[in-house]
PDB file of N, CA and C in Angstrom:
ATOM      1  N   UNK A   1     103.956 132.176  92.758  1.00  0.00           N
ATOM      2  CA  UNK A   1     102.639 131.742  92.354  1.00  0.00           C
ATOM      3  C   UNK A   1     101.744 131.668  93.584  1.00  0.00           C
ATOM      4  N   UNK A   2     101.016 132.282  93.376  1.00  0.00           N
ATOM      5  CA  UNK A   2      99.162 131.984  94.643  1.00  0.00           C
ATOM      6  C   UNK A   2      98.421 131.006  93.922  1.00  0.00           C
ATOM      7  N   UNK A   3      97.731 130.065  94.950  1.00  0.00           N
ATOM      8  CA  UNK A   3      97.151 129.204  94.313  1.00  0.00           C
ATOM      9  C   UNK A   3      95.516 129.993  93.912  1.00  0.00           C
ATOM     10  N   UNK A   4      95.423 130.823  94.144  1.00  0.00           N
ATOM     11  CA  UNK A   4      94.417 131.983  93.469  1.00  0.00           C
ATOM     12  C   UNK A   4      94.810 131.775  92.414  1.00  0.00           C
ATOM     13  N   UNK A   5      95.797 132.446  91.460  1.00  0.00           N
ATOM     14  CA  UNK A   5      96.050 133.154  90.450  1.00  0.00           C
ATOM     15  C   UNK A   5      95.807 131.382  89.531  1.00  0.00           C
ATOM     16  N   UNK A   6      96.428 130.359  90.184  1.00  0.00           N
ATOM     17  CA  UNK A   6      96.733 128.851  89.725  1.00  0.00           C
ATOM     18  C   UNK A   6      95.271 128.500  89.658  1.00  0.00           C
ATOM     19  N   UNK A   7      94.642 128.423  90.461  1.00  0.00           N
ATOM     20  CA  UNK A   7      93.345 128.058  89.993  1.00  0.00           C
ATOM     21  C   UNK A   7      92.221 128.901  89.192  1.00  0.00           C
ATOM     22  N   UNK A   8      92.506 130.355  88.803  1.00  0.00           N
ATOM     23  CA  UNK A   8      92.471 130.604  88.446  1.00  0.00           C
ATOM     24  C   UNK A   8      92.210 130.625  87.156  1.00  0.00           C
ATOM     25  N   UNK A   9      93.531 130.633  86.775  1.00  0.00           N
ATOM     26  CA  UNK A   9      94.355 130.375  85.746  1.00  0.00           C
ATOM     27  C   UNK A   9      93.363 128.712  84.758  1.00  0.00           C
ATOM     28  N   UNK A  10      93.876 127.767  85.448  1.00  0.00           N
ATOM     29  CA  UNK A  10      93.540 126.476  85.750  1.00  0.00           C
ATOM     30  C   UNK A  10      91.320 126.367  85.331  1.00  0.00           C
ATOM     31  N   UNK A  11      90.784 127.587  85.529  1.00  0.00           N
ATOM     32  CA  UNK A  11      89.773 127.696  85.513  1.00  0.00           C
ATOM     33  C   UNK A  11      88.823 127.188  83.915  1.00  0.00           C
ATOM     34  N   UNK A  12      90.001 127.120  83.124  1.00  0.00           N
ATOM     35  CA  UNK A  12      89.339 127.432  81.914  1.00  0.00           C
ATOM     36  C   UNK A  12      89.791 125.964  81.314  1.00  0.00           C
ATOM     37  N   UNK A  13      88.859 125.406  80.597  1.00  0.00           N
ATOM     38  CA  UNK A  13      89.341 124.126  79.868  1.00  0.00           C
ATOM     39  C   UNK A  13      90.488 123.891  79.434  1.00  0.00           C
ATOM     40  N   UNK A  14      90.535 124.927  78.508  1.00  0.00           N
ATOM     41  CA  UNK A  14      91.923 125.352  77.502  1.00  0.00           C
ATOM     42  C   UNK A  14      93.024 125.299  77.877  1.00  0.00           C
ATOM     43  N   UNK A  15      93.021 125.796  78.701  1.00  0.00           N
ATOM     44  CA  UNK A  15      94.129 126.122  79.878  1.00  0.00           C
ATOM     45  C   UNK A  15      94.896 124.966  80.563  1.00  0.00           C
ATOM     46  N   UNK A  16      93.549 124.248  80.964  1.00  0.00           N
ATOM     47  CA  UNK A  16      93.652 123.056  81.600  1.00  0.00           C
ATOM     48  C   UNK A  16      94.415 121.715  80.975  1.00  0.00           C
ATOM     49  N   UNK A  17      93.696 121.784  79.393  1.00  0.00           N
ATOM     50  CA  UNK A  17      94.115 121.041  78.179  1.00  0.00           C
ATOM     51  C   UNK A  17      95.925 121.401  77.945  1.00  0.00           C
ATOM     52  N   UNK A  18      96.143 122.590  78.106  1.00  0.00           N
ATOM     53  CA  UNK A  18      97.259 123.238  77.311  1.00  0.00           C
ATOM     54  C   UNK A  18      98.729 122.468  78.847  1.00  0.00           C
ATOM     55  N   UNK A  19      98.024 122.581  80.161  1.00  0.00           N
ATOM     56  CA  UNK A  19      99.123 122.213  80.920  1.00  0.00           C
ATOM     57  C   UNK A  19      99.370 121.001  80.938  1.00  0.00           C
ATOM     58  N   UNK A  20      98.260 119.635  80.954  1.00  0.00           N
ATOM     59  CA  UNK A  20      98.306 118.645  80.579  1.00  0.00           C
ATOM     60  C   UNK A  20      98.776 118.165  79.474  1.00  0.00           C
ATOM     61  N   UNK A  21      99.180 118.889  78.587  1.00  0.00           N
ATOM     62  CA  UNK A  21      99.791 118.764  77.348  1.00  0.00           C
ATOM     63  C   UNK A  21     101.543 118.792  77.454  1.00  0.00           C
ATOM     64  N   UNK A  22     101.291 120.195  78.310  1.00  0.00           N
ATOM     65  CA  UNK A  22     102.830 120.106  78.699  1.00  0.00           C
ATOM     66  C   UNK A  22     103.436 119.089  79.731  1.00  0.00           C
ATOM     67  N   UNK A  23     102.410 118.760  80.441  1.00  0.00           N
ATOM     68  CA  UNK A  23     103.302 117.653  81.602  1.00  0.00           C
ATOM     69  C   UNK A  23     103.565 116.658  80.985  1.00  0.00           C
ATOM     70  N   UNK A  24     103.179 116.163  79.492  1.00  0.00           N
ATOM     71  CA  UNK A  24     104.182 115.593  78.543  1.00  0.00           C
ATOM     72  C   UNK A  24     105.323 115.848  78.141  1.00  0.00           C
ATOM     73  N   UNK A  25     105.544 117.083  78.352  1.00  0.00           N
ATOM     74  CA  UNK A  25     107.073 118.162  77.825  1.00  0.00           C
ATOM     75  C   UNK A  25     107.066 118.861  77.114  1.00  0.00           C
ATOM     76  N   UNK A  26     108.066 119.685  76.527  1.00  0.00           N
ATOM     77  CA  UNK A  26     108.134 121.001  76.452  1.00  0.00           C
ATOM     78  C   UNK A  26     107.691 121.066  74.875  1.00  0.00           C
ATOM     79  N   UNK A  27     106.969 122.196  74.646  1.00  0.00           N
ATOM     80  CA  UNK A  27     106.366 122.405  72.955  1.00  0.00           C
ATOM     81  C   UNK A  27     106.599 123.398  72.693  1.00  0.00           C
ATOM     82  N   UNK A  28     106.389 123.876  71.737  1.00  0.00           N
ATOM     83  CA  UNK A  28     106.163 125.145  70.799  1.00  0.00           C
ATOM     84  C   UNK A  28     104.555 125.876  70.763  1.00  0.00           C
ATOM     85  N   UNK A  29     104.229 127.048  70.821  1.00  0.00           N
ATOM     86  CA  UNK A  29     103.020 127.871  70.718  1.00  0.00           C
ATOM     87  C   UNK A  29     102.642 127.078  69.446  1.00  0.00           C
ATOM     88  N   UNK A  30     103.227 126.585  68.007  1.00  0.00           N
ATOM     89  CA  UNK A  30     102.369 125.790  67.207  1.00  0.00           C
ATOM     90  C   UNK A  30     101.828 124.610  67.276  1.00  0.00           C
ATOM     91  N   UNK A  31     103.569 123.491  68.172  1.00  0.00           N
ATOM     92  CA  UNK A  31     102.572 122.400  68.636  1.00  0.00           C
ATOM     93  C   UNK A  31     101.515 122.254  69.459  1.00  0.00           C
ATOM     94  N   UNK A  32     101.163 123.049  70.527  1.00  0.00           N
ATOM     95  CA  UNK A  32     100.452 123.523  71.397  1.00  0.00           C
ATOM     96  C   UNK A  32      99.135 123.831  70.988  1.00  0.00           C
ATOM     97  N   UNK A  33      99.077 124.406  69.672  1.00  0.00           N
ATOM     98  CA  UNK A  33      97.707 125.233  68.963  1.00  0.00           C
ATOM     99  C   UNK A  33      97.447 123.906  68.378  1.00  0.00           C
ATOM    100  N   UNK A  34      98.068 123.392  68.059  1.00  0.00           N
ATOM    101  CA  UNK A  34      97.804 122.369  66.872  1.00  0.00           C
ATOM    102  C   UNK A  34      95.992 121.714  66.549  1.00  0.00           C
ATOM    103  N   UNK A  35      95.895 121.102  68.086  1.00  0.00           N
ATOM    104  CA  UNK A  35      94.872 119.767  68.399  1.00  0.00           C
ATOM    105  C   UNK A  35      93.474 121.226  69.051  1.00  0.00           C
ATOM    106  N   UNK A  36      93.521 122.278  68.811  1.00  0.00           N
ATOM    107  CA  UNK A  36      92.809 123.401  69.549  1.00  0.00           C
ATOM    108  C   UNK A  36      91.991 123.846  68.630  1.00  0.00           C
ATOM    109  N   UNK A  37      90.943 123.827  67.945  1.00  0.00           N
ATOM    110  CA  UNK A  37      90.167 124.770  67.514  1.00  0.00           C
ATOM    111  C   UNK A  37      89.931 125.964  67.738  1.00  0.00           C
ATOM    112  N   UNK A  38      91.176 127.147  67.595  1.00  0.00           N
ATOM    113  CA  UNK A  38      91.312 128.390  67.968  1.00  0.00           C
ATOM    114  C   UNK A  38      92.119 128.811  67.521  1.00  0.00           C
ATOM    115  N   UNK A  39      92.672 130.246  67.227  1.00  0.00           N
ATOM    116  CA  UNK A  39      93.809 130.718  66.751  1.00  0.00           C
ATOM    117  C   UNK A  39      94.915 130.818  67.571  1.00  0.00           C
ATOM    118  N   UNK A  40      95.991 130.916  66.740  1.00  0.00           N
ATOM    119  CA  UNK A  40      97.240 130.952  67.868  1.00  0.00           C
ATOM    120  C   UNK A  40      97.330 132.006  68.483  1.00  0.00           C
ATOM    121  N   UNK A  41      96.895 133.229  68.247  1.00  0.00           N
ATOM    122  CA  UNK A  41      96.682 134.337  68.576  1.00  0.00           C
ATOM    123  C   UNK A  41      96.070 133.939  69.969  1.00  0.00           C
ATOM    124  N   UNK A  42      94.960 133.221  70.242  1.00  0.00           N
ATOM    125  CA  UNK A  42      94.107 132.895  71.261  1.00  0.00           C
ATOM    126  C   UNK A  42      95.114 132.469  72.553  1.00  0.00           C
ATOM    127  N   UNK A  43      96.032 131.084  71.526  1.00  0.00           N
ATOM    128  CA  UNK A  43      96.592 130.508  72.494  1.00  0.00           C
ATOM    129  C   UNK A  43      97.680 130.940  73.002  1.00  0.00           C
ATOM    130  N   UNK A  44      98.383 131.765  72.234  1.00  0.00           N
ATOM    131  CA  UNK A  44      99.418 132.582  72.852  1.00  0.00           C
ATOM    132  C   UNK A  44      98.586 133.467  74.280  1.00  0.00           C
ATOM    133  N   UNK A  45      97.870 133.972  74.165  1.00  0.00           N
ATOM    134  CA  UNK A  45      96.693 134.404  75.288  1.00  0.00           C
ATOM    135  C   UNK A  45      97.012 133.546  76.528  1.00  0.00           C
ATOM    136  N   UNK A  46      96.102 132.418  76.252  1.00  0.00           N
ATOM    137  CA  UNK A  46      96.258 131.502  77.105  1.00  0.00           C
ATOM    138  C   UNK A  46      97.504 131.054  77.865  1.00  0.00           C
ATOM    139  N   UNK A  47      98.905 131.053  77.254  1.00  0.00           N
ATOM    140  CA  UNK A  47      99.948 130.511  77.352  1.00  0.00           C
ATOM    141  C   UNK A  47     100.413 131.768  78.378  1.00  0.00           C
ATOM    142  N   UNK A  48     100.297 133.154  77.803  1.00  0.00           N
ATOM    143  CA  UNK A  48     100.301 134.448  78.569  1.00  0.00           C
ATOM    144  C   UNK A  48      99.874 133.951  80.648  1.00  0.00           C
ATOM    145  N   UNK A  49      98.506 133.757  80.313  1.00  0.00           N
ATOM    146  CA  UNK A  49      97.424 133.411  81.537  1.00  0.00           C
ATOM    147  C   UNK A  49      98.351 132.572  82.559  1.00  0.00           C
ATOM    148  N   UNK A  50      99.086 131.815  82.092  1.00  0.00           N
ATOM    149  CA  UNK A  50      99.720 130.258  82.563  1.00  0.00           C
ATOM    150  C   UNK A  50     100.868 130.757  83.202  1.00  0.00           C
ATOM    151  N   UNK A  51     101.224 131.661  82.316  1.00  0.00           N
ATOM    152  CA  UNK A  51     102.470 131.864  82.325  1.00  0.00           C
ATOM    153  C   UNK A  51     102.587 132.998  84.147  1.00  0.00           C
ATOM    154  N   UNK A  52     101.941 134.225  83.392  1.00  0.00           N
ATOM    155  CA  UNK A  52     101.509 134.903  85.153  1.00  0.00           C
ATOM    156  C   UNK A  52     100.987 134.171  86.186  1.00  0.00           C
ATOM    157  N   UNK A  53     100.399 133.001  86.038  1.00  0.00           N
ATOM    158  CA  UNK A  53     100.136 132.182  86.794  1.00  0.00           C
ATOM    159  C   UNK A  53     101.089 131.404  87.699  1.00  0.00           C
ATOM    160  N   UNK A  54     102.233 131.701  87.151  1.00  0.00           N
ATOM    161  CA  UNK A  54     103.109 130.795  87.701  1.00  0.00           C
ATOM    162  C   UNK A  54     103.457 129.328  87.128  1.00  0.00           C
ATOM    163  N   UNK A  55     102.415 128.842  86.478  1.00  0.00           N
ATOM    164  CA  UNK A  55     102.448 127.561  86.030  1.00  0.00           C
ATOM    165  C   UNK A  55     103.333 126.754  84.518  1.00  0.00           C
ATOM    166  N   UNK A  56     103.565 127.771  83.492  1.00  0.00           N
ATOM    167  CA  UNK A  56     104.616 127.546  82.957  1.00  0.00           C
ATOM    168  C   UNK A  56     105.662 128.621  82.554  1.00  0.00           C
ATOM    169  N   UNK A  57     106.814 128.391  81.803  1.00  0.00           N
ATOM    170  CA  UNK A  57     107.939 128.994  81.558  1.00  0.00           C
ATOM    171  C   UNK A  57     107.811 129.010  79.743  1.00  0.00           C
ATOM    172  N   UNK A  58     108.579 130.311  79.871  1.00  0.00           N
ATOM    173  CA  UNK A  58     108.821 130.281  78.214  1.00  0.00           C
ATOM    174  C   UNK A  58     110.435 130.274  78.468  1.00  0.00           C
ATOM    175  N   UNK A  59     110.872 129.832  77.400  1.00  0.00           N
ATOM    176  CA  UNK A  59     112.602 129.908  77.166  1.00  0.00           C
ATOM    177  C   UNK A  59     112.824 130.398  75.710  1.00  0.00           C
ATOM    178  N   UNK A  60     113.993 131.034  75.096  1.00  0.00           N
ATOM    179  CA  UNK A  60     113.765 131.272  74.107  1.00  0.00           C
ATOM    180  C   UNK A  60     115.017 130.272  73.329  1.00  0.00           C
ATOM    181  N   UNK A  61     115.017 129.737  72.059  1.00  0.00           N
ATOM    182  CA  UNK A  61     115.675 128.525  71.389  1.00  0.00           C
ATOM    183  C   UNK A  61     115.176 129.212  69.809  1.00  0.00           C
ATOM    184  N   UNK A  62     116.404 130.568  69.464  1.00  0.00           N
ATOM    185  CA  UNK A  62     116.852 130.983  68.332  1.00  0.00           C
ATOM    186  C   UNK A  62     115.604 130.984  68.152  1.00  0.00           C
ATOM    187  N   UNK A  63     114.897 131.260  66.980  1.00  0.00           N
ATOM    188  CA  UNK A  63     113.395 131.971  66.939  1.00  0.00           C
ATOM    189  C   UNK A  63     112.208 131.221  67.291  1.00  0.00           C
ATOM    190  N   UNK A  64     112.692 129.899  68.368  1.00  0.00           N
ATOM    191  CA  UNK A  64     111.361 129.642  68.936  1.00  0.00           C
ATOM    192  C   UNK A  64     111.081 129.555  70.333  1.00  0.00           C
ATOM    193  N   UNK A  65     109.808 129.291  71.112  1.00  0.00           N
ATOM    194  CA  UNK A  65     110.047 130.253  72.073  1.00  0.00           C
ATOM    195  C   UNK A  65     108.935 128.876  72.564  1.00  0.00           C
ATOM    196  N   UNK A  66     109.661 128.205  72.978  1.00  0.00           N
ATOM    197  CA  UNK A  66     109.282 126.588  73.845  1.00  0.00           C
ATOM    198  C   UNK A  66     108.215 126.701  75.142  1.00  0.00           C
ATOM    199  N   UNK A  67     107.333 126.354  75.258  1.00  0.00           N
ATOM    200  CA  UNK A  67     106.849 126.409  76.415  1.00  0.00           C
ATOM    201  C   UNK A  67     107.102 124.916  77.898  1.00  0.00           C
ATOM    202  N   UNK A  68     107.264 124.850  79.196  1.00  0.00           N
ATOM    203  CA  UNK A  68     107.470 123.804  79.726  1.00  0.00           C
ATOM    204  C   UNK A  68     106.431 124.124  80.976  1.00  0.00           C
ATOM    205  N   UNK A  69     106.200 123.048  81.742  1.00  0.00           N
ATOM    206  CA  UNK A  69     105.567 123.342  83.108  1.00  0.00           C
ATOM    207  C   UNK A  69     107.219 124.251  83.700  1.00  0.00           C
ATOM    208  N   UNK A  70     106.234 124.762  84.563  1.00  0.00           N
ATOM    209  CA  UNK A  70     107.172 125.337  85.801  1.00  0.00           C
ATOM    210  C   UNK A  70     107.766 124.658  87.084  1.00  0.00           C
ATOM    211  N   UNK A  71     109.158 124.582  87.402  1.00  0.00           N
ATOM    212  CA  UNK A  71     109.444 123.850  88.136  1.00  0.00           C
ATOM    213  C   UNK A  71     108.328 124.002  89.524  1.00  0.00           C
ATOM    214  N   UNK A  72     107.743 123.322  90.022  1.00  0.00           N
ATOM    215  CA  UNK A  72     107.181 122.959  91.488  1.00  0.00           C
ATOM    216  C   UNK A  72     105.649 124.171  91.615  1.00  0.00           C
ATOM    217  N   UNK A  73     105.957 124.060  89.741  1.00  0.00           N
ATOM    218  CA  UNK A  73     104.102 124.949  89.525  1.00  0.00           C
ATOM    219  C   UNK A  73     103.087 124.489  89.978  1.00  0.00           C
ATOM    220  N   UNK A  74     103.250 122.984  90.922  1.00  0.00           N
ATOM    221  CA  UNK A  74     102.247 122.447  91.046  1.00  0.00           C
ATOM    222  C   UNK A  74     101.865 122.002  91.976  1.00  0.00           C
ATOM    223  N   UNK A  75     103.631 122.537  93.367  1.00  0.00           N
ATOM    224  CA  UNK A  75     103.113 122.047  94.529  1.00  0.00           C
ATOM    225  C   UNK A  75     102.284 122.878  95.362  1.00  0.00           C
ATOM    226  N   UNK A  76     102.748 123.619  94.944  1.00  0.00           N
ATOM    227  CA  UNK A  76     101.652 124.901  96.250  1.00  0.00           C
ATOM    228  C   UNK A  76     100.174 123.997  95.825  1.00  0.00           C
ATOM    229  N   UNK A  77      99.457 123.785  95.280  1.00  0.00           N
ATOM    230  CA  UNK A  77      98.424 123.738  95.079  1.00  0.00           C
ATOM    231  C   UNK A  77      98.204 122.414  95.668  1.00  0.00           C
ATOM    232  N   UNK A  78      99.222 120.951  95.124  1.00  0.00           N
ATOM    233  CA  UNK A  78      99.185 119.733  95.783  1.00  0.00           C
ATOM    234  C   UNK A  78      99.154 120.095  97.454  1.00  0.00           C
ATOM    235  N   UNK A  79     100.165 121.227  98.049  1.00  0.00           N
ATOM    236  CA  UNK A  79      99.642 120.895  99.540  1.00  0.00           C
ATOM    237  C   UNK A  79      98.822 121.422  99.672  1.00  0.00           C
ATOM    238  N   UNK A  80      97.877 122.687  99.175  1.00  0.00           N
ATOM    239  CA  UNK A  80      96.697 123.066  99.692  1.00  0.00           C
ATOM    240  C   UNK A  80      95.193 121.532  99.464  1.00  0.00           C
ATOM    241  N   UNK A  81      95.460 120.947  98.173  1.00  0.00           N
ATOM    242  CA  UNK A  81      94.673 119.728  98.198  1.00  0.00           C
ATOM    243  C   UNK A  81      94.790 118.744  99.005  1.00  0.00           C
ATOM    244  N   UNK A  82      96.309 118.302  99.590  1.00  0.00           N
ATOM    245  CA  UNK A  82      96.199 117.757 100.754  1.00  0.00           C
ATOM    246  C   UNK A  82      95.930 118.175 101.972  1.00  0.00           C
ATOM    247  N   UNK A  83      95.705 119.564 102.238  1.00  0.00           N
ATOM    248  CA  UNK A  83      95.474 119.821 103.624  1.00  0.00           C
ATOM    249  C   UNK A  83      93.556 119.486 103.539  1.00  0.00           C
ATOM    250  N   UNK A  84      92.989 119.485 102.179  1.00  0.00           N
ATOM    251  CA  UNK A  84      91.523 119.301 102.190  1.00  0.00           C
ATOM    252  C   UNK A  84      91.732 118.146 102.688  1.00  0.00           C
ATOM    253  N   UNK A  85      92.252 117.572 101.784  1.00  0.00           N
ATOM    254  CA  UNK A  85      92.005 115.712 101.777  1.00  0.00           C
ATOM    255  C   UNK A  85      92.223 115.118 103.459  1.00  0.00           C
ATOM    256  N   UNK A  86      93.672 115.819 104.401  1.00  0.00           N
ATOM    257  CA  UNK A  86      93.549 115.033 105.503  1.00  0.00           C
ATOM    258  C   UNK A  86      92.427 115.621 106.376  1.00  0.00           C
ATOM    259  N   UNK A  87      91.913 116.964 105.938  1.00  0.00           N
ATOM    260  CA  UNK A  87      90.604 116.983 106.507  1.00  0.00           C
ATOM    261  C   UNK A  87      89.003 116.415 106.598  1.00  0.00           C
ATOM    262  N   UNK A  88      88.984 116.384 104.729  1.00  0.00           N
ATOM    263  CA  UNK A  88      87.589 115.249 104.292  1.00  0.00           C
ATOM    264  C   UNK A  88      88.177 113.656 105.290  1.00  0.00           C
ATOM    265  N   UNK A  89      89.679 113.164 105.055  1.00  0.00           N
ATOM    266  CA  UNK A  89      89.449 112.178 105.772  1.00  0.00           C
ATOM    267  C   UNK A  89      89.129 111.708 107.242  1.00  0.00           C
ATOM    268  N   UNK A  90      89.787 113.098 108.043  1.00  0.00           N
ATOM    269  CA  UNK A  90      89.167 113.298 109.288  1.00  0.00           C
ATOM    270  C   UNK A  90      87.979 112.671 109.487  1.00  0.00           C
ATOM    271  N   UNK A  91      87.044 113.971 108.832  1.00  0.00           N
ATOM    272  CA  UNK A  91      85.578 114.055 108.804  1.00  0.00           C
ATOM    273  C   UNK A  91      84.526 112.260 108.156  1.00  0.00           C
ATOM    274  N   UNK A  92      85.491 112.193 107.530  1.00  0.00           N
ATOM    275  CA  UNK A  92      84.737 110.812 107.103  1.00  0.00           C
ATOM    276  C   UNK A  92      85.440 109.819 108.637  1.00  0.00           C
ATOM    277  N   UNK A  93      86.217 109.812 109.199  1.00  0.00           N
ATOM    278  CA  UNK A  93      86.695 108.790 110.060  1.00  0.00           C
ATOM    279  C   UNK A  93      85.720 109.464 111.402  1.00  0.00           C
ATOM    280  N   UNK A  94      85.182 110.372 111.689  1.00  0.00           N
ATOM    281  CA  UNK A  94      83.975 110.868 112.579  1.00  0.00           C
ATOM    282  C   UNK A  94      83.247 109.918 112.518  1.00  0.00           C
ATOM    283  N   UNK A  95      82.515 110.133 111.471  1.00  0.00           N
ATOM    284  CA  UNK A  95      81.348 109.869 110.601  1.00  0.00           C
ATOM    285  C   UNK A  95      81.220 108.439 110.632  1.00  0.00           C
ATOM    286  N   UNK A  96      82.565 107.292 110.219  1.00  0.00           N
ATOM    287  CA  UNK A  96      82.779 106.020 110.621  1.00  0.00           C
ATOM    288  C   UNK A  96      82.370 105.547 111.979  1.00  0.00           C
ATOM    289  N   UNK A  97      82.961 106.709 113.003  1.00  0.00           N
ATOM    290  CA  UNK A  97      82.978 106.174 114.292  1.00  0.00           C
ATOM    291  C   UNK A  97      81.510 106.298 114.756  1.00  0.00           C
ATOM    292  N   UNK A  98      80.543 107.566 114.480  1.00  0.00           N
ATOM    293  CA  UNK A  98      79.284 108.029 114.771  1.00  0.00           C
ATOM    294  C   UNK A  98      78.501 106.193 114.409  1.00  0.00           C
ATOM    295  N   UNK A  99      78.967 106.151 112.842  1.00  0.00           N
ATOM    296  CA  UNK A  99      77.891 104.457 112.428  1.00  0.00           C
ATOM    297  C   UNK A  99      78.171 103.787 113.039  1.00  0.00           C
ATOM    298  N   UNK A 100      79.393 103.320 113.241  1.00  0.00           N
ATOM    299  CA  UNK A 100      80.017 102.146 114.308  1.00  0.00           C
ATOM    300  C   UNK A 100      78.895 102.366 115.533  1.00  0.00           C
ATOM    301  N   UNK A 101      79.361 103.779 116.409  1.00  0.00           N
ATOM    302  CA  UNK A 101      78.399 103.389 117.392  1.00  0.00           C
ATOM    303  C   UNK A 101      76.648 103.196 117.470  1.00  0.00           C
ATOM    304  N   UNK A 102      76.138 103.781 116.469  1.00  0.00           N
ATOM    305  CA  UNK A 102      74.793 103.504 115.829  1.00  0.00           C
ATOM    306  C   UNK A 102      74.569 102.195 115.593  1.00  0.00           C
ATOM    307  N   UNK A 103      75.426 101.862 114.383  1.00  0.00           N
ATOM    308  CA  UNK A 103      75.537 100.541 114.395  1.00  0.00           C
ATOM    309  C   UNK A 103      75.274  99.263 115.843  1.00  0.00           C
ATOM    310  N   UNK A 104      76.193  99.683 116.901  1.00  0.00           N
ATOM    311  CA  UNK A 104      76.085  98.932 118.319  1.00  0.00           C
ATOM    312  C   UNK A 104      75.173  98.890 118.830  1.00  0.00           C
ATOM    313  N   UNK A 105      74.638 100.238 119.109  1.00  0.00           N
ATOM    314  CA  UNK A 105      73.434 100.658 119.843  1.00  0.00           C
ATOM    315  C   UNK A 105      72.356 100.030 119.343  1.00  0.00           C
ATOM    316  N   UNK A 106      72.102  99.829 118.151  1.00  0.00           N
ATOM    317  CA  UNK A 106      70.972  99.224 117.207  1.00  0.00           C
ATOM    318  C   UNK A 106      71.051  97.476 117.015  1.00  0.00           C
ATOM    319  N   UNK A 107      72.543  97.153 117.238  1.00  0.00           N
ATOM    320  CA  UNK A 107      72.199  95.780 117.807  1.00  0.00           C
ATOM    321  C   UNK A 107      71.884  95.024 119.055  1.00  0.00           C
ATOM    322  N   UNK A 108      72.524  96.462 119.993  1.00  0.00           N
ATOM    323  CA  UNK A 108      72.388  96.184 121.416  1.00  0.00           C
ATOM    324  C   UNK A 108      70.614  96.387 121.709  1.00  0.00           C
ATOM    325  N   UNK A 109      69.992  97.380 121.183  1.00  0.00           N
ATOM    326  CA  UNK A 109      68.321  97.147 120.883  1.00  0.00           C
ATOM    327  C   UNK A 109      67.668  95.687 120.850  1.00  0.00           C
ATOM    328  N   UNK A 110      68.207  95.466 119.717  1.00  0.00           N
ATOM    329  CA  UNK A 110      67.986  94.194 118.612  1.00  0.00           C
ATOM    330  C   UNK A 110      67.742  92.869 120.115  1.00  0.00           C
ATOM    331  N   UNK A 111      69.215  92.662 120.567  1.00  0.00           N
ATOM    332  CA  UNK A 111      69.031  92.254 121.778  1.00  0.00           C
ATOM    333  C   UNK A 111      67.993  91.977 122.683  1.00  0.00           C
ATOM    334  N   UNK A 112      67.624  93.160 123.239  1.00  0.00           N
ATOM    335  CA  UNK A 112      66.390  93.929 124.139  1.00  0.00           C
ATOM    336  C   UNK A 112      65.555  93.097 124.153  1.00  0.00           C
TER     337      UNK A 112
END
């Protein structure tokens, strides 16, 4: 999986709805359609999308054909969000230090 293809993928509500559904556990293309205003036809589509995506698995269970998340479909993407995050926090702990010294300077004025 590329976290391209995952966010991607991930791009579309439906999609979005359909994996969150599964990180409850494993369903069927009907339970899956169920709560969707769309055909299963659609969501089999969708499930397709997920599926090249890397993000879930089909298994097959005698004529039904289960969908689950994918084992660790979700870390590539968790460390690319943490490499943002220890960067936004960087940048905000700058930004802390910049007011802090603003902050000083403007009481050391105050002083004056």
């Amino acid at each position: 999986m590329t976290p391209d293809l995952a966010f991607a993928a991930l791009a579309d509500p439906t999609r979005r709805a359909i994996v969150a559904h599964l990180a409850n556990g494993e369903a069927t293309v009907g339970e899956i359609a169920r709560p969707f205003a769309v055909s299963q036809p659609a969501i089999s589509h969708h499930l397709k999308v997920l599926e090249e995506a890397g993000l879930i698995t089909r298994r097959v269970d005698g004529t039904r054909r289960p969908c689950r998340l994918a084992d660790g479909a979700l870390e590539e993407i968790e460390g690319w969000l943490a490499l943002l995050r220890r960067g936004l926090e960087a940048n905000y702990d700058r930004l802390d230090a910049v007011l802090g010294e603003m902050a000083m300077e403007e009481a050391s004025r105050e002083k004056d």
